[in-house]
Protein backbone atom coordinates (compact mmCIF):
# COMPACT_ATOMS: atom_id res chain seq x y z
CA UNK A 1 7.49 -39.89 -30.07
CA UNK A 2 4.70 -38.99 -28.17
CA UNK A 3 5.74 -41.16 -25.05
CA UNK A 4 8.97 -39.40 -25.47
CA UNK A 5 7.45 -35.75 -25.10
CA UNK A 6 5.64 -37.05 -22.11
CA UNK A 7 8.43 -38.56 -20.46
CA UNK A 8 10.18 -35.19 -21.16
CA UNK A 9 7.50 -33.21 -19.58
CA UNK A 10 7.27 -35.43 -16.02
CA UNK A 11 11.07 -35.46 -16.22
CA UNK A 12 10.95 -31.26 -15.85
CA UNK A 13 7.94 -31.47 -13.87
CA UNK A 14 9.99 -33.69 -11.16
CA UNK A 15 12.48 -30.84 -11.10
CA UNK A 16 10.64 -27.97 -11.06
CA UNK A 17 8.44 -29.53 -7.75
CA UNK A 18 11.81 -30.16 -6.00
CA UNK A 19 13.08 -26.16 -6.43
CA UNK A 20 12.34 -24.65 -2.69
CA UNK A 21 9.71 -22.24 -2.40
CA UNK A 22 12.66 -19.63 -1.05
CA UNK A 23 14.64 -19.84 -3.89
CA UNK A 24 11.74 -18.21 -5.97
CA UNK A 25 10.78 -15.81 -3.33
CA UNK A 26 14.51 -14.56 -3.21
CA UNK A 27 14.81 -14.02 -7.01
CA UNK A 28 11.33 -12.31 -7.26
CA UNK A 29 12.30 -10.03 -4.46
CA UNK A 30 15.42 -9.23 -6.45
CA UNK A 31 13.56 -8.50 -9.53
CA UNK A 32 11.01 -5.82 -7.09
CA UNK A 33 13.95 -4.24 -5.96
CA UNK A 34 15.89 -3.33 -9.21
CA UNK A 35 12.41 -1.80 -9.88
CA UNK A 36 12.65 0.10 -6.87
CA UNK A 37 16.33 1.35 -7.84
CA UNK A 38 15.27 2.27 -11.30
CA UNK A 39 12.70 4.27 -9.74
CA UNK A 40 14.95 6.22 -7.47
CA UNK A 41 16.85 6.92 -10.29
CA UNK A 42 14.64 8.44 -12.22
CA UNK A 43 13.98 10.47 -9.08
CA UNK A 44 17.42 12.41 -8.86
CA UNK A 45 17.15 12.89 -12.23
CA UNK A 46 13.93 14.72 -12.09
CA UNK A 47 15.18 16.30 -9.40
CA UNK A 48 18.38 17.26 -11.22
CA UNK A 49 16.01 19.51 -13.72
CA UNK A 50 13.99 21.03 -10.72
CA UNK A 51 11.17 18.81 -11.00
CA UNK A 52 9.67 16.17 -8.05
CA UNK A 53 7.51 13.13 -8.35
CA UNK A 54 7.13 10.91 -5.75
CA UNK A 55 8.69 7.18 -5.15
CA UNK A 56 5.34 5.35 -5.54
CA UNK A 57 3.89 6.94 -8.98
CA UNK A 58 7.23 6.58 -10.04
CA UNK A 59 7.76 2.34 -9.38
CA UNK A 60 4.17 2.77 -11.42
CA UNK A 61 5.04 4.25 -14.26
CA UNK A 62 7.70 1.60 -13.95
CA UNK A 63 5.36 -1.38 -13.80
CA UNK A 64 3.11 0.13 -16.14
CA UNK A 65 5.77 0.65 -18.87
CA UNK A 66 7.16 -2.50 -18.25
CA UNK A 67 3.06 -4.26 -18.78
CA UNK A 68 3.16 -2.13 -22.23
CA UNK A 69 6.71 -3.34 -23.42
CA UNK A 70 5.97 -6.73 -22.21
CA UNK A 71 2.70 -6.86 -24.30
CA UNK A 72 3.54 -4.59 -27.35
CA UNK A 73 6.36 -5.28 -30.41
CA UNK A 74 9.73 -3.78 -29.94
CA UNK A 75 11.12 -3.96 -26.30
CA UNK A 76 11.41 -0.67 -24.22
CA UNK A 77 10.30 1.78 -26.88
CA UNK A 78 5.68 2.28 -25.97
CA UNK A 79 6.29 1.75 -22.28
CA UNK A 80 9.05 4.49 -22.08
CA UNK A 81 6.77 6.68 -23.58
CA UNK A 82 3.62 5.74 -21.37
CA UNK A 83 6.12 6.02 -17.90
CA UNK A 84 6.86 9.50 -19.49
CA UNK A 85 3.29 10.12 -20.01
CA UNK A 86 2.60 8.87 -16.32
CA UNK A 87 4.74 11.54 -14.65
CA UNK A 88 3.91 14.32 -16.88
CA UNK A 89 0.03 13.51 -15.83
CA UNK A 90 0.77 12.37 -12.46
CA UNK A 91 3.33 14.86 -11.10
CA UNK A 92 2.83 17.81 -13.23
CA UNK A 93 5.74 17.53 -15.43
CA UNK A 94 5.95 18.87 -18.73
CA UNK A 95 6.05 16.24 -20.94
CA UNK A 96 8.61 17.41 -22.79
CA UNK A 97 10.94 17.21 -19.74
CA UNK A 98 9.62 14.06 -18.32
CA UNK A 99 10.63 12.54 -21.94
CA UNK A 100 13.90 13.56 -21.92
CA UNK A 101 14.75 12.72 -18.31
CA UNK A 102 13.82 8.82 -19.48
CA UNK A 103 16.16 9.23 -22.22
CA UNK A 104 18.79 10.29 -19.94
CA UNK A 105 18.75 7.99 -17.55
CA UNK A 106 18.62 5.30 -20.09
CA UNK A 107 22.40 6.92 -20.68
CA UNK A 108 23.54 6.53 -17.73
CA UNK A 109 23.04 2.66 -18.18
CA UNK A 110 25.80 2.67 -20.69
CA UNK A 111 28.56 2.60 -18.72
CA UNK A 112 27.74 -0.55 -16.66
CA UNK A 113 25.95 -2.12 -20.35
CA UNK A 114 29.66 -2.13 -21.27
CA UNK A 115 31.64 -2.94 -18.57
CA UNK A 116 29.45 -6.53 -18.26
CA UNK A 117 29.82 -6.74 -22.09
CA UNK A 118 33.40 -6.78 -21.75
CA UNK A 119 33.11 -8.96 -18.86
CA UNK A 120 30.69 -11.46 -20.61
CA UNK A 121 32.81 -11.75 -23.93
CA UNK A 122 35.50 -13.05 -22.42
CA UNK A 123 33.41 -15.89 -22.96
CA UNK A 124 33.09 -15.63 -26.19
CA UNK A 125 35.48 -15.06 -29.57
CA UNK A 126 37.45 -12.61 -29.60
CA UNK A 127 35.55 -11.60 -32.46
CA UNK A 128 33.40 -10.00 -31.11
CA UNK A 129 35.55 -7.22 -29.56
CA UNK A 130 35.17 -4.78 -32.65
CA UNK A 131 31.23 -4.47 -32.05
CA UNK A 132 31.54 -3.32 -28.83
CA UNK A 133 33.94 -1.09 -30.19
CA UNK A 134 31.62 0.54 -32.56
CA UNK A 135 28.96 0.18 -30.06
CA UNK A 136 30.91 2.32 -27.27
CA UNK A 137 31.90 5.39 -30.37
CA UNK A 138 28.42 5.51 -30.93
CA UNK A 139 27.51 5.79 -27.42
CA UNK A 140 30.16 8.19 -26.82
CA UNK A 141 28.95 10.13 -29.65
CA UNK A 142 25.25 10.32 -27.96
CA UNK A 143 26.95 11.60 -24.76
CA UNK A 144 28.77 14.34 -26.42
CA UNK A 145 25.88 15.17 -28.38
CA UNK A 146 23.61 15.54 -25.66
CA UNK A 147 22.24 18.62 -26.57
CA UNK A 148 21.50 17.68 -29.77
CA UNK A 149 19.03 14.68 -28.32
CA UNK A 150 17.17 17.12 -26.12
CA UNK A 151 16.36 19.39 -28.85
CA UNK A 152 15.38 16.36 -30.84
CA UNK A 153 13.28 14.81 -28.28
CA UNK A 154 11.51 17.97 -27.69
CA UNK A 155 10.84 18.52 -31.92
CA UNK A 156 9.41 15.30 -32.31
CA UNK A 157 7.62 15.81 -29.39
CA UNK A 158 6.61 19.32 -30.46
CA UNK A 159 6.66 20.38 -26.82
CA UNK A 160 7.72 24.08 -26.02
CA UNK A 161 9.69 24.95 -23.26
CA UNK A 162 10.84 27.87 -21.53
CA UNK A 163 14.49 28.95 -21.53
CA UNK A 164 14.72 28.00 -18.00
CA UNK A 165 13.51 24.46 -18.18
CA UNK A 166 15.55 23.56 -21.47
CA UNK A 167 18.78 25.07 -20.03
CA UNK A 168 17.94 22.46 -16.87
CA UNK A 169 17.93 19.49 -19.22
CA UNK A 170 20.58 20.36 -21.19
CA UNK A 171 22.56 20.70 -18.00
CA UNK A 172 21.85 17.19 -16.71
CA UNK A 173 25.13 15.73 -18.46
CA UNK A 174 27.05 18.17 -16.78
CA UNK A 175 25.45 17.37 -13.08
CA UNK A 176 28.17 15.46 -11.11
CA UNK A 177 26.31 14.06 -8.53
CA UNK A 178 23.31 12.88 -11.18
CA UNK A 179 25.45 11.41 -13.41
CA UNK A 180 27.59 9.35 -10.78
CA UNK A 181 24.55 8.16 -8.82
CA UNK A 182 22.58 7.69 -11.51
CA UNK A 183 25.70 5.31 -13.05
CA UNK A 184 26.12 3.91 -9.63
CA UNK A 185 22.36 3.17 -8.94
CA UNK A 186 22.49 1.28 -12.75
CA UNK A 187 25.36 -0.92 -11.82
CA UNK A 188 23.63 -2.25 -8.62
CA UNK A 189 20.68 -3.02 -10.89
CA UNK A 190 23.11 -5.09 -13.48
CA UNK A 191 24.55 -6.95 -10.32
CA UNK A 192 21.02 -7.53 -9.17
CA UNK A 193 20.36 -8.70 -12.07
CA UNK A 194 23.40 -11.18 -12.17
CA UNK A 195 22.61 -12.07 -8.38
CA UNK A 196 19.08 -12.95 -9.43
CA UNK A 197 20.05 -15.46 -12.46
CA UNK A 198 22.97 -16.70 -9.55
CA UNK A 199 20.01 -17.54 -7.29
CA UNK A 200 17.88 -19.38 -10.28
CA UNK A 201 20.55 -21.73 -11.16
CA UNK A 202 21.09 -22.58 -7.10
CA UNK A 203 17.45 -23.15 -7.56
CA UNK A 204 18.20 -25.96 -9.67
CA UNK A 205 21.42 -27.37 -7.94
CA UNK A 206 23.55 -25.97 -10.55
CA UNK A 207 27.12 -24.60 -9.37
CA UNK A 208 27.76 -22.23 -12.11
CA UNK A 209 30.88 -20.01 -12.14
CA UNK A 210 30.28 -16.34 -12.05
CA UNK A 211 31.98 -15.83 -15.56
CA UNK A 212 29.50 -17.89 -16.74
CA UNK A 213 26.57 -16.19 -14.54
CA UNK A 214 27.32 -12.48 -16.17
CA UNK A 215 27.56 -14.09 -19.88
CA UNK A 216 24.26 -15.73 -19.07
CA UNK A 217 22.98 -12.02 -17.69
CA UNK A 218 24.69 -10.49 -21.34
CA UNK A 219 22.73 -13.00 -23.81
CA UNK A 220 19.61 -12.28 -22.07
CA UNK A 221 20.19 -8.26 -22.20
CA UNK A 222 21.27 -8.24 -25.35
CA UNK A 223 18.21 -10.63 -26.50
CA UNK A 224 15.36 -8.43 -24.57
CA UNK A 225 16.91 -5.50 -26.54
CA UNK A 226 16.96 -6.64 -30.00
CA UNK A 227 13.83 -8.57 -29.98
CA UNK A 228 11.30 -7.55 -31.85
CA UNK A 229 8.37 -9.42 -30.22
CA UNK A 230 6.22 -8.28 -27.34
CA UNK A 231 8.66 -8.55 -24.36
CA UNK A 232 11.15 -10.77 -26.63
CA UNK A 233 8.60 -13.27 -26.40
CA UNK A 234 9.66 -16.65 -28.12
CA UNK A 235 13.11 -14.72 -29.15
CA UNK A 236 14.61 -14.73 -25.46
CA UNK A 237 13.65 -17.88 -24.36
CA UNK A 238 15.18 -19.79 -27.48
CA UNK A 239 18.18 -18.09 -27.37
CA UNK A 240 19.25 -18.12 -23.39
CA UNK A 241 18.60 -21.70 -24.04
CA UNK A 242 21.06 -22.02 -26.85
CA UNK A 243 23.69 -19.54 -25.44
CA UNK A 244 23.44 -21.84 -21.91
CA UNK A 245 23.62 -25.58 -23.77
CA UNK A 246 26.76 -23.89 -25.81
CA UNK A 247 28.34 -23.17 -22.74
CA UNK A 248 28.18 -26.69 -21.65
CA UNK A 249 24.91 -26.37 -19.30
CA UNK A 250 22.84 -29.59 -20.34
CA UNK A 251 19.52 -28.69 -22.12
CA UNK A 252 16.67 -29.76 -19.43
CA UNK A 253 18.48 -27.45 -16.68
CA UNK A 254 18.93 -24.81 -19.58
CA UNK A 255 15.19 -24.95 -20.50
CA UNK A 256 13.89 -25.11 -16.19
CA UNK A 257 16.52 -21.81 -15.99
CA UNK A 258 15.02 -20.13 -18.84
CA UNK A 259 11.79 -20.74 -17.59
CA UNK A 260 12.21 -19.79 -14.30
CA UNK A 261 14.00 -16.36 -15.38
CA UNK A 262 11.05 -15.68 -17.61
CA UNK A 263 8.75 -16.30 -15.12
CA UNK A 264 9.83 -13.73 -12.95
CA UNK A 265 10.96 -10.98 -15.05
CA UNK A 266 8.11 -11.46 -18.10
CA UNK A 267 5.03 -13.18 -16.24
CA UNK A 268 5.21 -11.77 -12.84
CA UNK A 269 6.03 -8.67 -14.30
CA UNK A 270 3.42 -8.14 -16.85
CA UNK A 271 1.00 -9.43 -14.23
CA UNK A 272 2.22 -6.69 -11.90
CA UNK A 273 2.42 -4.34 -14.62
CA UNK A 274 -1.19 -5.02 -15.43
CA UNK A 275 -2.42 -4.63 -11.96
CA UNK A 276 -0.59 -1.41 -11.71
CA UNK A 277 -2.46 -0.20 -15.05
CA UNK A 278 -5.56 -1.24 -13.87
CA UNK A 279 -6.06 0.03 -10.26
CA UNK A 280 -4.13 3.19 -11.11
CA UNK A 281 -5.86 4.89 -14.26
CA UNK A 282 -2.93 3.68 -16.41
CA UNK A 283 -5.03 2.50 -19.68
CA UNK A 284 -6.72 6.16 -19.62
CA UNK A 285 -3.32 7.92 -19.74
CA UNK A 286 -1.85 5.21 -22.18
CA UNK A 287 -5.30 5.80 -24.40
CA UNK A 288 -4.41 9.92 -24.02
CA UNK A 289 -0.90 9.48 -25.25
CA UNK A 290 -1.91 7.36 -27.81
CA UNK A 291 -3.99 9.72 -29.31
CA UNK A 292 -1.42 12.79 -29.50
């Protein structure tokens, strides 16, 4: 047993020596730049409700929220509120409105959410058709009932706004431009994201059809949003490795994938994320929003 586990452990230490150096560096830089794109984003949206911050506090309050999601129970829930926090402290914004434009642009993801659902179940059993269904009504409920959300958001956030400033928000649905750029700027991230999972399995000399690339990228979005450990920790890893070996990838190349992913986008980030907390007063304003 024991030499077993050891002749396991040289046999992916072997592989993982052989990846090149620029396969790495090309799927970390992929990683930084969805970042970046997230954070212009969340620029025209503030800037769709009359309000500015600029690029760099707003890739931090990225990082940062990403550290506290990674690090915390329940994926993208504390570090949503601490980027919220961040520009509200930052750049001035009233929280309230800084709040809501996260929200919003976490809308605007829905669109290209589905489209690779769809994509990534053609996979899979048909089966599984009627949960996107009743995924995409609900959805399309939310979008319709926009106005709804923002006066929600704002009760449970007992924030008080002027007239002015909640007639902006509530008018962010109905902003062309936002709403196409912001859909447009999520799509490149979901393609980034696809690109960067294309670029770990080259890392490992595997020639994987893209079909099988965006079901890959679907199991692992759908698994960081349902988990319910810090960053999907443990939940992630063991399934992308059971969704790849079902779709015929053997299990050591399966494992040195899922590795390699979650090296990028959990340790690398939550290292940045960390940094970004540390050098830039981020634990003061977490500690702040924590006690409101």
């Amino acid at each position: 047993m024991f030499e077993s586990i050891v002749s396991s452990a040289g046999r992916y230490a072997s592989l993982v020596r052989g990846v090149p150096l620029y396969y790495l560096l090309i799927a970390a830089a992929l990683y930084y730049i969805s970042v970046f794109i997230y954070a212009i984003r969340w620029k025209l949206v503030l800037e769709g409700v009359g309000k500015d911050a600029s690029l760099v506090e707003l890739t931090k309050a990225l990082m940062a929220g990403l550290f506290v999601n990674n690090v915390t129970p329940t994926s993208r829930s504390g570090g949503e509120l601490l980027r919220a926090a961040w520009i509200s402290y930052r750049a001035r914004v009233p929280l309230g409105v800084s709040t809501v434009t996260v929200l919003y642009e976490r809308l605007l993801e829905v669109i290209p959410f589905f489209f690779m659902m769809l994509l990534g179940v053609l996979y899979f059993i048909p089966s599984k058709l009627p949960i996107i269904a009743v995924l995409l009504v609900v959805s399309v409920l939310v979008w319709l009932k926009w106005d709804l959300i923002v006066k929600l958001t704002l009760r449970l956030l007992k924030a008080e706004l002027d007239e002015g400033e909640l007639e902006k928000l509530s008018a962010l649905q109905k902003s062309g431009f936002v709403t196409l750029a912001g859909i447009s700027l999520s799509s490149v991230v979901w393609l980034l994201d696809v690109l960067r999972l294309k670029v770990i399995t080259l890392a490992f000399g595997l020639s994987l059809s893209w079909r099988i690339i965006i079901a890959i990228s679907v199991v692992n979005l759908i698994l960081g949003v349902v988990a319910i450990t810090p960053g999907g920790l443990g939940i992630v890893e063991g399934g992308l490795v059971g969704a790849m070996t079902h779709m015929g990838i053997p299990q050591v190349f399966a494992v040195l994938v899922t590795l390699l992913e979650r090296f990028i986008s959990y340790v690398l980030g939550t290292i940045t994320g960390f940094g970004v907390m540390l050098l830039s007063g981020g634990f003061e304003i977490w500690r702040a929003l924590k006690s409101r």
